[in-house]
C-alpha atoms as a PDB file:
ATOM      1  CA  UNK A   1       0.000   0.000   0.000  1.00  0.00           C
ATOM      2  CA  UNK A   2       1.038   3.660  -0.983  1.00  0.00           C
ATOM      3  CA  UNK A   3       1.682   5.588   2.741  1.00  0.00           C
ATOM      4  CA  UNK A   4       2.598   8.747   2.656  1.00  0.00           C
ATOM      5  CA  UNK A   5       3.624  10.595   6.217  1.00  0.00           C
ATOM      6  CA  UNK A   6       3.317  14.371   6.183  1.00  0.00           C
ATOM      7  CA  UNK A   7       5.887  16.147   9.257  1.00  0.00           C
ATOM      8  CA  UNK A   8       9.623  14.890   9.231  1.00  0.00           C
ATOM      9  CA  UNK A   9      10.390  15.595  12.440  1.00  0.00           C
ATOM     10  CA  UNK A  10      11.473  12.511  15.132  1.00  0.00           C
ATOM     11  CA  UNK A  11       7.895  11.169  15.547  1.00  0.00           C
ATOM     12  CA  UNK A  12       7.275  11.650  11.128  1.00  0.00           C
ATOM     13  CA  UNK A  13      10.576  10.252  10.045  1.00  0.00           C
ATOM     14  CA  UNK A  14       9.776   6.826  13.076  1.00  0.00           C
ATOM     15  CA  UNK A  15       6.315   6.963  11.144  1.00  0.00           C
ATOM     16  CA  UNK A  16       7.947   6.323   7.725  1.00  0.00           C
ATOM     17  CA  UNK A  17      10.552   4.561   8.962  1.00  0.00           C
ATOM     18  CA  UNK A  18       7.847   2.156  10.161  1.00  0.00           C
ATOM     19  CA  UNK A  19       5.421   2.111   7.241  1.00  0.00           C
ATOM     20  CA  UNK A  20       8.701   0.774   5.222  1.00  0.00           C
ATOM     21  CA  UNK A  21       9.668  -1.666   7.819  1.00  0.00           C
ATOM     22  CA  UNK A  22       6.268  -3.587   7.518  1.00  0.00           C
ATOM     23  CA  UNK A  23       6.049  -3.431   3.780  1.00  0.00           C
ATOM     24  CA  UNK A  24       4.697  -0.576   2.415  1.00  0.00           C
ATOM     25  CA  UNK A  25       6.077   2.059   0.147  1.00  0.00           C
ATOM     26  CA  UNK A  26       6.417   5.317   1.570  1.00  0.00           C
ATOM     27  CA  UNK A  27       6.612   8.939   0.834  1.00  0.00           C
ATOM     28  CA  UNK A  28       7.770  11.363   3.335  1.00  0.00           C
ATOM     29  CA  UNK A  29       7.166  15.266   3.195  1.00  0.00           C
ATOM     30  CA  UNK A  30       8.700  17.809   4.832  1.00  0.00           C
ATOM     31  CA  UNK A  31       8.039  21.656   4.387  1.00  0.00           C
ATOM     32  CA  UNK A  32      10.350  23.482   1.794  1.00  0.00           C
ATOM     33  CA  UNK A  33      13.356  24.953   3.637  1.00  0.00           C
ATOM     34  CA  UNK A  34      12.719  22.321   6.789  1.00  0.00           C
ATOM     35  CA  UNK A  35      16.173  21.771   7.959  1.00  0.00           C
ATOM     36  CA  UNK A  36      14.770  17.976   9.230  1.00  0.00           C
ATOM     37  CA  UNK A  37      14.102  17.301   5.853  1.00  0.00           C
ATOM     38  CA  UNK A  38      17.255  18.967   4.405  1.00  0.00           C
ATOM     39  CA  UNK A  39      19.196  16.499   6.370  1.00  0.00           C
ATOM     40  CA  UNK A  40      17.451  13.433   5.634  1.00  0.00           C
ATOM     41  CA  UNK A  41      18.607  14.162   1.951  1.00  0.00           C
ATOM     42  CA  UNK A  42      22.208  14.758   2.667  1.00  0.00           C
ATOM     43  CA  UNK A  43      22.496  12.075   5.301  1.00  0.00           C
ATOM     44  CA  UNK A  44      19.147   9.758   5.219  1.00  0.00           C
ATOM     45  CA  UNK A  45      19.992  10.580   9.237  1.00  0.00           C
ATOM     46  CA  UNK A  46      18.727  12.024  11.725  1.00  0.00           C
ATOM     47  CA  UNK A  47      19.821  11.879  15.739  1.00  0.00           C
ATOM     48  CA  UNK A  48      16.815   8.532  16.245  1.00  0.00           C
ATOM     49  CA  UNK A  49      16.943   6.820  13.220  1.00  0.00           C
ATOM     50  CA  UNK A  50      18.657   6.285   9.624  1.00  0.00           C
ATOM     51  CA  UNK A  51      15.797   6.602   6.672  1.00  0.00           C
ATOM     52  CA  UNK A  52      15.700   3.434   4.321  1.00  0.00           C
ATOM     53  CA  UNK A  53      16.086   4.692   0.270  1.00  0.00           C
ATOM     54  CA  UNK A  54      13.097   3.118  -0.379  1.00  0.00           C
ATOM     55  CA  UNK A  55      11.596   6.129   1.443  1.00  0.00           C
ATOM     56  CA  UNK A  56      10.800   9.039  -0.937  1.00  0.00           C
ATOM     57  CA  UNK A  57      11.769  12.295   0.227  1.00  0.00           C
ATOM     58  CA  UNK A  58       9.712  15.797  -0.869  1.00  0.00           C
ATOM     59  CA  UNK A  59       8.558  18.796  -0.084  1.00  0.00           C
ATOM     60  CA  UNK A  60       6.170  19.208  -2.738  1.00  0.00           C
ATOM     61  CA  UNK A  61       2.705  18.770  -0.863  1.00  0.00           C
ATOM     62  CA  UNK A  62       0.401  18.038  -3.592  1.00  0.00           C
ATOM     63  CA  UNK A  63       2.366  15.371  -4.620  1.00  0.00           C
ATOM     64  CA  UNK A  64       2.764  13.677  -1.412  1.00  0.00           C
ATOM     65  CA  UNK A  65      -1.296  13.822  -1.323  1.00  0.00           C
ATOM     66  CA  UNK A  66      -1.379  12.080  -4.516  1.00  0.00           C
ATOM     67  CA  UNK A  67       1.089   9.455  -3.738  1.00  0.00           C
ATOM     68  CA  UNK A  68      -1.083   7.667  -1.037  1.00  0.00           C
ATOM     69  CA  UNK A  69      -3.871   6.082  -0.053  1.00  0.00           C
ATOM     70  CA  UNK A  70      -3.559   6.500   3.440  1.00  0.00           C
ATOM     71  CA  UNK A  71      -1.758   9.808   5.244  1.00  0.00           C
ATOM     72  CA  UNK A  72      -0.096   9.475   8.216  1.00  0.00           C
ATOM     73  CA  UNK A  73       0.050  13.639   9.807  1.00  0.00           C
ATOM     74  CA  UNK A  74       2.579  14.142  12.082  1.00  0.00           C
ATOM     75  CA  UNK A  75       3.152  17.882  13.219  1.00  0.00           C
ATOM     76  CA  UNK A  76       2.525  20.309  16.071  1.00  0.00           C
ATOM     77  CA  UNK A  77      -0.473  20.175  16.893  1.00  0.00           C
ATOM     78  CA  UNK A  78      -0.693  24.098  17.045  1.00  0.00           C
ATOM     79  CA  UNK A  79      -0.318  23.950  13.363  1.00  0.00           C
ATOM     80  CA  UNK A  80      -3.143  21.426  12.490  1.00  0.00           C
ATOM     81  CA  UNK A  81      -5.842  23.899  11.348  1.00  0.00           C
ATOM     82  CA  UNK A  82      -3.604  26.404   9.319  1.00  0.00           C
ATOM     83  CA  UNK A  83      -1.907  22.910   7.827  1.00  0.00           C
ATOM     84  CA  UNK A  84      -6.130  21.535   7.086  1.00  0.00           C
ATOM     85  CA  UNK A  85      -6.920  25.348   5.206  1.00  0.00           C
ATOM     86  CA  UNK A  86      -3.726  24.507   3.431  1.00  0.00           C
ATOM     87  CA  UNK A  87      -4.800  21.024   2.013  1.00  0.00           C
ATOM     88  CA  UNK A  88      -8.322  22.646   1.641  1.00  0.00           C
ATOM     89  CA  UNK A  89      -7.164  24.953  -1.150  1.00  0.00           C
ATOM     90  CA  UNK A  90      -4.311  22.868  -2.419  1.00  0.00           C
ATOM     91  CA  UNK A  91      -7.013  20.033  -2.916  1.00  0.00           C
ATOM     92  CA  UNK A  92      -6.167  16.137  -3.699  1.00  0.00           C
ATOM     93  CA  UNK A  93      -7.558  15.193  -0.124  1.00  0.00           C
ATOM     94  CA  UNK A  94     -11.285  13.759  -0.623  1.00  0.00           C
ATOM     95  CA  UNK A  95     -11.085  10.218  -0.184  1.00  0.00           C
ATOM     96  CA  UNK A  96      -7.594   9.860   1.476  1.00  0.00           C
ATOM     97  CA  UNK A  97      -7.607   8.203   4.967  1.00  0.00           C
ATOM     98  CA  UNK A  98      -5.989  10.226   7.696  1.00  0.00           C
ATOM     99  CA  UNK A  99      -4.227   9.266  10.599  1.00  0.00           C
ATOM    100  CA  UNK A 100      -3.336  11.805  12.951  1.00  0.00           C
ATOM    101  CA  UNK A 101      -0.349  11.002  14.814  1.00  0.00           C
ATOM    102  CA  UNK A 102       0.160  13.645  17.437  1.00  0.00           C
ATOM    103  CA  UNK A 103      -1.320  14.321  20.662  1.00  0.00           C
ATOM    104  CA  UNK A 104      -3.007  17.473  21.817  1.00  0.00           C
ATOM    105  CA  UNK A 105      -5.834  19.777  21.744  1.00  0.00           C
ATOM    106  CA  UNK A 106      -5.926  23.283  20.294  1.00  0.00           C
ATOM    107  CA  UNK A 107      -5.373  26.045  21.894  1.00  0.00           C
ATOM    108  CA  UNK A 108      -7.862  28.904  22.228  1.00  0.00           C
ATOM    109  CA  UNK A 109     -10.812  26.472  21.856  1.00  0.00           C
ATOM    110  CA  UNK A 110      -9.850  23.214  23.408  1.00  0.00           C
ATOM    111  CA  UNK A 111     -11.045  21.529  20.432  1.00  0.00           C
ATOM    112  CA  UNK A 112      -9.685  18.024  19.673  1.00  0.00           C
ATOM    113  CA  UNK A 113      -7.991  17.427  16.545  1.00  0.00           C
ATOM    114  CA  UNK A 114     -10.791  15.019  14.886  1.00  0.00           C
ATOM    115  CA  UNK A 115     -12.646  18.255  15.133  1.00  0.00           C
ATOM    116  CA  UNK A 116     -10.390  20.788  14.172  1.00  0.00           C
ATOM    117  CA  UNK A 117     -10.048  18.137  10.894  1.00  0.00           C
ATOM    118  CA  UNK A 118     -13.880  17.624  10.297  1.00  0.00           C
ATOM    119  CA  UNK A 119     -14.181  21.749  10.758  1.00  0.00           C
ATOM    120  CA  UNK A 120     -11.699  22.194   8.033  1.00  0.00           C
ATOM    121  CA  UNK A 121     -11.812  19.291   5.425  1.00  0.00           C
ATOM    122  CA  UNK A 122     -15.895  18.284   5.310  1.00  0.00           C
ATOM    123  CA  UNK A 123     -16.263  14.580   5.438  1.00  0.00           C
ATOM    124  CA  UNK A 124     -12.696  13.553   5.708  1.00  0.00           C
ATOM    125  CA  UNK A 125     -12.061  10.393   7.030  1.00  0.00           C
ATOM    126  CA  UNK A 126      -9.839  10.485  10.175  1.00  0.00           C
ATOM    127  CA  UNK A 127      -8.466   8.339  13.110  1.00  0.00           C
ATOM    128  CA  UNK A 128      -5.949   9.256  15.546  1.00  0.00           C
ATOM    129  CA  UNK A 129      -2.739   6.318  16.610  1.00  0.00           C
ATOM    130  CA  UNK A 130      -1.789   7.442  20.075  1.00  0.00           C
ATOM    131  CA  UNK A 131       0.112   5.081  22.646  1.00  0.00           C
ATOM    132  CA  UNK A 132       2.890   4.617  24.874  1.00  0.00           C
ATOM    133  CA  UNK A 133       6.338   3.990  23.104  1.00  0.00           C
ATOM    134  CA  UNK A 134       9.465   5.559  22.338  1.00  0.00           C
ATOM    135  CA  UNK A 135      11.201   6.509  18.735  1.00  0.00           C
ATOM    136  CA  UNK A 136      14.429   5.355  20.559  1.00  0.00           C
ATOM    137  CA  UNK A 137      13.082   1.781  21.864  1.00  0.00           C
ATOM    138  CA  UNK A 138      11.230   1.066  18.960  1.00  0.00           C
ATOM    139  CA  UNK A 139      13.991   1.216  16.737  1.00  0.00           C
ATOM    140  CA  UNK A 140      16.134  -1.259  19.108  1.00  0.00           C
ATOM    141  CA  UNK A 141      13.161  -3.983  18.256  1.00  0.00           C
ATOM    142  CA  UNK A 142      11.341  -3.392  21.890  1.00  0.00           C
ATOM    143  CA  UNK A 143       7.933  -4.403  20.802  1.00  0.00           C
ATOM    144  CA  UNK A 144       4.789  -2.118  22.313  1.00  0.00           C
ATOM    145  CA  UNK A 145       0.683  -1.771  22.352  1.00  0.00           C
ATOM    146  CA  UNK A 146      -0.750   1.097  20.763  1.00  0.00           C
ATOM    147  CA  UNK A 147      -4.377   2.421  19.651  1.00  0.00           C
ATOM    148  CA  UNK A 148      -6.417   3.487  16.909  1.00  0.00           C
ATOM    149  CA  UNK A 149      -9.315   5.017  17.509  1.00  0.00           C
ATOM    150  CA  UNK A 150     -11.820   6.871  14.844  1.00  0.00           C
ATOM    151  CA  UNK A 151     -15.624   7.538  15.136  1.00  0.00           C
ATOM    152  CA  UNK A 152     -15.911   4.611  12.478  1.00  0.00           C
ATOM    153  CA  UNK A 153     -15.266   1.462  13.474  1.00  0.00           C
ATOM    154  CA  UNK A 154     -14.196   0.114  10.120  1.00  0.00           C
ATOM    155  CA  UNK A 155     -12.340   3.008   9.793  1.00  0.00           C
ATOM    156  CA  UNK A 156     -10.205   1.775  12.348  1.00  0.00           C
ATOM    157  CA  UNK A 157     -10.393  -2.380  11.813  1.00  0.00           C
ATOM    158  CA  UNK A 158      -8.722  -0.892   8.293  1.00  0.00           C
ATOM    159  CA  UNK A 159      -6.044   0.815   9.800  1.00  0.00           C
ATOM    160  CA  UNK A 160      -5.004  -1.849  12.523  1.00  0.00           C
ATOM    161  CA  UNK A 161      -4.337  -4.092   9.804  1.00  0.00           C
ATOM    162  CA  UNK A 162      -2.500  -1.806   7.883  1.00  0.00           C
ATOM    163  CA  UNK A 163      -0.274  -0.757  10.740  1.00  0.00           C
ATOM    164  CA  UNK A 164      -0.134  -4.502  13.002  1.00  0.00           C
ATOM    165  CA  UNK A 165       3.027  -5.654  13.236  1.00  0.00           C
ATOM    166  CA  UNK A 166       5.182  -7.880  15.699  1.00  0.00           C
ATOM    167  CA  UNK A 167       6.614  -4.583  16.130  1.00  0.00           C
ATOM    168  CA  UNK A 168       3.571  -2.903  17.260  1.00  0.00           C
ATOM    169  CA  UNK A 169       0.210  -4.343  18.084  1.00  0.00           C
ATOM    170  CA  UNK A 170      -2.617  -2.304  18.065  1.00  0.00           C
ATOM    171  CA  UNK A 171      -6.284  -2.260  19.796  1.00  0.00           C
ATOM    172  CA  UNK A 172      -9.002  -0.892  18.809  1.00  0.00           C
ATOM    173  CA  UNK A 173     -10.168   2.799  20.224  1.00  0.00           C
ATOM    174  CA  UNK A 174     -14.017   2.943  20.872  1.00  0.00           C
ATOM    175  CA  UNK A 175     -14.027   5.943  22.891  1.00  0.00           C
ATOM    176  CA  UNK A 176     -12.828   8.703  20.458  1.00  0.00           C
ATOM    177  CA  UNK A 177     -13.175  11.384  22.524  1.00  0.00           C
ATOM    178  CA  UNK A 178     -11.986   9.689  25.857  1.00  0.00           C
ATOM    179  CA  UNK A 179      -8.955   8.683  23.903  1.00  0.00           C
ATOM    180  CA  UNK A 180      -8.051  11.963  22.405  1.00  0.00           C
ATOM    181  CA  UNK A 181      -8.499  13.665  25.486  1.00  0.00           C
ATOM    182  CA  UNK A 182      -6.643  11.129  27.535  1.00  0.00           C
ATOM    183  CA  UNK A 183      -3.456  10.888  25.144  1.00  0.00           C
ATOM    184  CA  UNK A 184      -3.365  14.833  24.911  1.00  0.00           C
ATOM    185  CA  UNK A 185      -3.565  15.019  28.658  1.00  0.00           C
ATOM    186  CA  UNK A 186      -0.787  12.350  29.680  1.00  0.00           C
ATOM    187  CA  UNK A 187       1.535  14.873  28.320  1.00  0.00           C
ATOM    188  CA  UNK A 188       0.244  17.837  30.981  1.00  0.00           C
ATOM    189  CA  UNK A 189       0.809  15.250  34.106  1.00  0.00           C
ATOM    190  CA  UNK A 190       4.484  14.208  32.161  1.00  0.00           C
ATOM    191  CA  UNK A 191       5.043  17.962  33.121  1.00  0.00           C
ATOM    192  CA  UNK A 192       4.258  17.446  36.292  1.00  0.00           C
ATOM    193  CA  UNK A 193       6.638  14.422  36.757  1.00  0.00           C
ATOM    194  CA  UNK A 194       9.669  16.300  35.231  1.00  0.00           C
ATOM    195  CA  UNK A 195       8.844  18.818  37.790  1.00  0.00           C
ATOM    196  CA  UNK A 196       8.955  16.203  40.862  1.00  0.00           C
ATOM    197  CA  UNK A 197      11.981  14.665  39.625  1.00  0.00           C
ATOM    198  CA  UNK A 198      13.542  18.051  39.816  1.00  0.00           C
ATOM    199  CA  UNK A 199      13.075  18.458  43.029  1.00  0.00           C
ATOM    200  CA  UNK A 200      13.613  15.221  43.903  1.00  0.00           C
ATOM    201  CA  UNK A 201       9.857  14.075  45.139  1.00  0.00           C
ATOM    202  CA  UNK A 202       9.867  11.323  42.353  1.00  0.00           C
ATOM    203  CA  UNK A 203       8.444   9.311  45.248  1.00  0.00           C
ATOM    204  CA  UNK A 204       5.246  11.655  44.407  1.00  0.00           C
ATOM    205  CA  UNK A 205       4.559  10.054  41.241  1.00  0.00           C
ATOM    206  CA  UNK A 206       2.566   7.153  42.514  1.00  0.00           C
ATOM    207  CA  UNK A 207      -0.182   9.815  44.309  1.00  0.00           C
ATOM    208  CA  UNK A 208       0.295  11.945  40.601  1.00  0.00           C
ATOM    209  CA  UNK A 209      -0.776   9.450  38.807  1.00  0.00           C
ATOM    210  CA  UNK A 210      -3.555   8.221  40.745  1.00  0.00           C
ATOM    211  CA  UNK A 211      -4.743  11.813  41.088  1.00  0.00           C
ATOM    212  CA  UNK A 212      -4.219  12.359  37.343  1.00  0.00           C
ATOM    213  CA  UNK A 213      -6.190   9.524  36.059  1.00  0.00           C
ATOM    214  CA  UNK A 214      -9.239  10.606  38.389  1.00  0.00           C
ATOM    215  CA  UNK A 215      -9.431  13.694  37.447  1.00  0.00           C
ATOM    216  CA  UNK A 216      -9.252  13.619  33.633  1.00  0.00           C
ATOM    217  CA  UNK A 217     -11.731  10.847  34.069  1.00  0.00           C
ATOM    218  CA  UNK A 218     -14.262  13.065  35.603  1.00  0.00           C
ATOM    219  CA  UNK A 219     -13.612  15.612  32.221  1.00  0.00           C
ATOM    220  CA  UNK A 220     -13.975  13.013  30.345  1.00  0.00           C
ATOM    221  CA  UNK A 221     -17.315  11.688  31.745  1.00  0.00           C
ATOM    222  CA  UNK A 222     -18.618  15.188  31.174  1.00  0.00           C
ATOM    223  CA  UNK A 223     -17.630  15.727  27.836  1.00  0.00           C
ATOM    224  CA  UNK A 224     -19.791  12.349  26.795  1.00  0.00           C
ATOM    225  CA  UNK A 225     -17.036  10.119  26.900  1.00  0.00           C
ATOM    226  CA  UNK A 226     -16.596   7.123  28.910  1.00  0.00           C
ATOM    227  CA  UNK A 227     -14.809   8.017  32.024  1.00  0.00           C
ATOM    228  CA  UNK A 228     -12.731   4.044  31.694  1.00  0.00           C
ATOM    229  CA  UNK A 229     -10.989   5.216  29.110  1.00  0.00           C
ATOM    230  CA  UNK A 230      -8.753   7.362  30.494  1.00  0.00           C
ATOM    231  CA  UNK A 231      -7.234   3.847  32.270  1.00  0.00           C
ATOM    232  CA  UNK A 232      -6.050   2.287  29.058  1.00  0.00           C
ATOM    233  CA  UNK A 233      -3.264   3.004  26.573  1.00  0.00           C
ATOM    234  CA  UNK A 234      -4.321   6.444  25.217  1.00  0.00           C
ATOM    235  CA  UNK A 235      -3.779   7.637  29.056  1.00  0.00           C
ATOM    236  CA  UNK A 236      -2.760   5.252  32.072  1.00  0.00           C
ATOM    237  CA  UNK A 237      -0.949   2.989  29.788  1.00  0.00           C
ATOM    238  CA  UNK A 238       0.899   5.914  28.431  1.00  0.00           C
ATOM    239  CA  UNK A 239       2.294   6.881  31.639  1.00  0.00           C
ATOM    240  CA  UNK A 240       5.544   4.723  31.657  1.00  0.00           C
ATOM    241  CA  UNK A 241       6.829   6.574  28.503  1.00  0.00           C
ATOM    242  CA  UNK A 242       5.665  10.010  29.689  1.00  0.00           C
ATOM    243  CA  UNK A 243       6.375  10.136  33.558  1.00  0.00           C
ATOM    244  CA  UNK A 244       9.199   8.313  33.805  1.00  0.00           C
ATOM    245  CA  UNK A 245      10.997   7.617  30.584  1.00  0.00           C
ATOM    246  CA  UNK A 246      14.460   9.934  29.800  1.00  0.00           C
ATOM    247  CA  UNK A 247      13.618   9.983  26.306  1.00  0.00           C
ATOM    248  CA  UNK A 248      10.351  11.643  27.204  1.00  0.00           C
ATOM    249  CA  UNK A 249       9.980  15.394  26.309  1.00  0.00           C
ATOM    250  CA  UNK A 250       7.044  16.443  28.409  1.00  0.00           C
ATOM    251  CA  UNK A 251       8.746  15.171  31.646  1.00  0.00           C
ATOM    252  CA  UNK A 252      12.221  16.496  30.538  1.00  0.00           C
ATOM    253  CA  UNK A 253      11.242  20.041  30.371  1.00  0.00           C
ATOM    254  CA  UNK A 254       9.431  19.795  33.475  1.00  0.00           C
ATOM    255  CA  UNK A 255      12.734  18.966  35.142  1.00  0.00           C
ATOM    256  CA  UNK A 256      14.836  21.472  32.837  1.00  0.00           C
ATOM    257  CA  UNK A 257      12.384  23.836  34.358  1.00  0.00           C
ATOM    258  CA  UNK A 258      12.949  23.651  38.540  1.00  0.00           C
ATOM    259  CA  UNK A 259      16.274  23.474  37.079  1.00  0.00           C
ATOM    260  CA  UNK A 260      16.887  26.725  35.459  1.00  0.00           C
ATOM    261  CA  UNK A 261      17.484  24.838  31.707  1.00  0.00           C
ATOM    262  CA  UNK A 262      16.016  25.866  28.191  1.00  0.00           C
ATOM    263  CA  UNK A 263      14.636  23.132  26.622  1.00  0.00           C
ATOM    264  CA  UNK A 264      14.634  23.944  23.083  1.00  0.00           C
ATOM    265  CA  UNK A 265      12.722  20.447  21.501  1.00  0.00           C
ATOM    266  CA  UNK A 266       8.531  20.324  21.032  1.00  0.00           C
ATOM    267  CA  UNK A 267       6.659  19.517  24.878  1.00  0.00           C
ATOM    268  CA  UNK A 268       3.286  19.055  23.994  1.00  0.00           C
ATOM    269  CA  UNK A 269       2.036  19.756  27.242  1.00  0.00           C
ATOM    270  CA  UNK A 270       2.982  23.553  27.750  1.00  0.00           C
ATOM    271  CA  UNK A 271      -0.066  24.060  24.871  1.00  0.00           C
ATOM    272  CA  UNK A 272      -2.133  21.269  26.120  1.00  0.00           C
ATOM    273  CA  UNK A 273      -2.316  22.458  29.797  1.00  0.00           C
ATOM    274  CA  UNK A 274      -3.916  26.382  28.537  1.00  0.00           C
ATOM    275  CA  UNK A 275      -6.996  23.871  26.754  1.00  0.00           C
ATOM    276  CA  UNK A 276      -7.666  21.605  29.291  1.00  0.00           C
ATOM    277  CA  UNK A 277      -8.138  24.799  31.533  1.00  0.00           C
ATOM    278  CA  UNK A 278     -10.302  26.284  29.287  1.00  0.00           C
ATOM    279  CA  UNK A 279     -12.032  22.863  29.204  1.00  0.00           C
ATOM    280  CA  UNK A 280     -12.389  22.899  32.650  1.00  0.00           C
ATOM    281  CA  UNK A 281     -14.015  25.988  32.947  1.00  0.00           C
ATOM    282  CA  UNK A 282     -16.374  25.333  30.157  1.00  0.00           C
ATOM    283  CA  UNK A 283     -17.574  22.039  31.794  1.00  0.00           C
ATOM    284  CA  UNK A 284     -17.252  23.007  35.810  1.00  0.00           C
ATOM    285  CA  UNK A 285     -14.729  20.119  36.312  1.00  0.00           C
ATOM    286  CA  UNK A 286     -12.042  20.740  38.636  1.00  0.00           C
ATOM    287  CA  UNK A 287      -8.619  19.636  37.316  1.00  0.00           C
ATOM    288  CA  UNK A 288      -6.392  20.105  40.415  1.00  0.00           C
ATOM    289  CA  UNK A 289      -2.797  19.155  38.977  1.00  0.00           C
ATOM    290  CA  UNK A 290      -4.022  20.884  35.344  1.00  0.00           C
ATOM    291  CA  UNK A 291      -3.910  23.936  37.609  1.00  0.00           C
ATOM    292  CA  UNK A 292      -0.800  23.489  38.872  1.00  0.00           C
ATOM    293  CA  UNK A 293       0.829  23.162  36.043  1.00  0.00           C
ATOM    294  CA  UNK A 294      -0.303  25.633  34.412  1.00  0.00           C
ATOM    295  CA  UNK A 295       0.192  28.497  37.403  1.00  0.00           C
ATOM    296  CA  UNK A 296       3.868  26.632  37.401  1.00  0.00           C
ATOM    297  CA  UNK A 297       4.284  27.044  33.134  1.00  0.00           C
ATOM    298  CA  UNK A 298       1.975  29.970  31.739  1.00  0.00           C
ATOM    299  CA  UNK A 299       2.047  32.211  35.223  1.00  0.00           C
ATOM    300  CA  UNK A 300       5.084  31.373  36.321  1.00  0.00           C
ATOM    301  CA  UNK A 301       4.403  30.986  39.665  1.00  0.00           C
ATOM    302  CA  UNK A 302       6.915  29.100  42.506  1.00  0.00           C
ATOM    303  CA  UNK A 303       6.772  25.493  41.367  1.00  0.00           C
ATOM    304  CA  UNK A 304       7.685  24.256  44.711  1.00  0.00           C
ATOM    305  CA  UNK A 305       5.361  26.140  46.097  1.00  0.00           C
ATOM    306  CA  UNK A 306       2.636  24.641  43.901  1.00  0.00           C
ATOM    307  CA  UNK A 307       3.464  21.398  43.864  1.00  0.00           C
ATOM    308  CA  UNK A 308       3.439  20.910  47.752  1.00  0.00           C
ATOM    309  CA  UNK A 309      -0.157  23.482  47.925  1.00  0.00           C
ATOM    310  CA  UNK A 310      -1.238  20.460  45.459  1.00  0.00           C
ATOM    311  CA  UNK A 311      -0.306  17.337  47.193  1.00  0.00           C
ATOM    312  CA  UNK A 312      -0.739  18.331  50.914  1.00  0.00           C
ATOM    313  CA  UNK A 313      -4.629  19.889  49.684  1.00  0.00           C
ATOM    314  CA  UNK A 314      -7.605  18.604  50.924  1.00  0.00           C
ATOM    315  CA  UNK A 315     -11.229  19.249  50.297  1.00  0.00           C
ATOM    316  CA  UNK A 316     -14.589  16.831  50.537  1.00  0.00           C
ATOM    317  CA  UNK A 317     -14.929  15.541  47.441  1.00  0.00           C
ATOM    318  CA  UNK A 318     -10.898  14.756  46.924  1.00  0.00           C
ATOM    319  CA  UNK A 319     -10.643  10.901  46.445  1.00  0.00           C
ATOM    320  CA  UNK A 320      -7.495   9.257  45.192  1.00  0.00           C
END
């Protein structure tokens, strides 16, 4: 099958690298002038992975659209809707199957990215592929479980089979918006747990994840979704990579931050936390370390500070 990934950055290029490894031919774009993608033709390198040269390389958009039956997007998640009004009036799109490959929600709405997709591109069909895993262990063989999740099941029983591997084994998402809101979310309490191993409270992590899980199941449960969700892969599962993982880059810039480094790669999470809080206003759900983090990262307030006002709190309905 004809795969083309759109984003050559290190979760794209793993994407491509991936599609060729189980058989498929593969076209990966990168934007004109993207430094990523300028590399990957000098090298077929970059600091994860080396690119196969079965893997096309381009950076012309409408033929990467062409090329494939099924599009993998894999790009800041900030960027989605400008990147949709792009393919809108480029065209080529209409009856291409999409697979979104990035967690988050957008900022200034809190809108999840099967929406911000449906808003833009009218009928498109779309899934997301969210999971714990690393670009790093993957590549060394370690095999994981992941999910696909769309609002059409056969949507999705086409893509697991596409993308099953020994490699990678996939289950099938039921819950679209518990899973989208769960994977996007994993990243703000990854923040969180960067922060406690900064200070050294790693011990905290059992009571942050406990907390975490309850209270983006209670979001969740308003929204519409279904409140279990939040325990499996998209969220819970997704914890090892996020919370405790050095190759993850949520919890590395939460410890970069108590200690006084720039961290100059993408952290989901920073963008994530300012629409879960606008989520949580919108739906009267209280999201207790949400808060925190986001006083720590967008007000700047003492993390310490914050951290210990959120784990020594109490109030009547607070259940671990």
């Amino acid at each position: 099958m004809n795969i083309t990934v759109l984003g050559c950055g290190r979760w794209g290029t793993f994407h491509a690298w991936y599609a060729n490894h189980i058989g498929h031919q593969v076209m990966l774009w990168g934007r004109p002038g993207s430094a990523h993608l300028r590399a990957l033709r000098d090298t077929r390198k970059n600091e994860y992975l080396t690119l196969p040269g079965e893997v096309a390389l381009t950076d012309d958009l409408a033929r990467a659209l062409s090329f494939a039956e099924v599009i993998v997007v894999s790009i800041a998640s900030q960027q989605l809707r400008s990147f949709c009004a792009q393919l809108r009036d480029l065209g080529g799109w209409s009856g291409k199957r999409f697979v979104l490959c990035m967690k988050g929600l957008e900022t200034g709405t809190g809108k999840r990215l099967t929406t911000v997709m449906q808003e833009e591109l009218d009928g498109v069909q779309t899934a997301v592929w969210v999971g714990p895993g690393h670009v790093q262990d993957f590549i060394r063989g370690l095999p994981n479980c992941m999910v696909i999740a769309s609002a059409d099941l056969s949507l999705t029983r086409d893509l697991v089979d596409i993308f099953s591997s020994p490699l990678i084994r996939f289950y099938y998402g039921e819950d679209l918006l518990g899973t989208e809101i769960g994977a996007a979310a994993k990243n703000v309490i990854g923040l969180a747990a960067g922060m406690l191993d900064g200070f050294g409270y790693s011990s905290l992590k059992g009571a942050l994840m406990a907390r975490g899980t309850r209270e983006l199941s209670r979001l969740i449960e308003k929204m519409g979704g279904n409140k279990m969700t939040v325990y499996g892969l998209s969220h819970l599962g997704d914890y090892e990579a996020t919370l405790f993982s050095p190759h993850s880059n949520n919890r590395r810039f939460g410890e970069d931050l108590i200690a006084g480094r720039p961290f100059a790669k993408l952290a989901e999470g920073v963008y994530t936390v300012e629409a879960l809080m606008d989520l949580s206003s919108f739906y009267q759900v209280e999201l207790p370390i949400c808060a925190t983090v986001y006083e720590i990262v967008r007000h700047h307030k003492d993390p310490k500070e914050q951290l210990m006002q959120l784990f020594l709190r109490t109030t009547k309905s607070e259940q671990a």
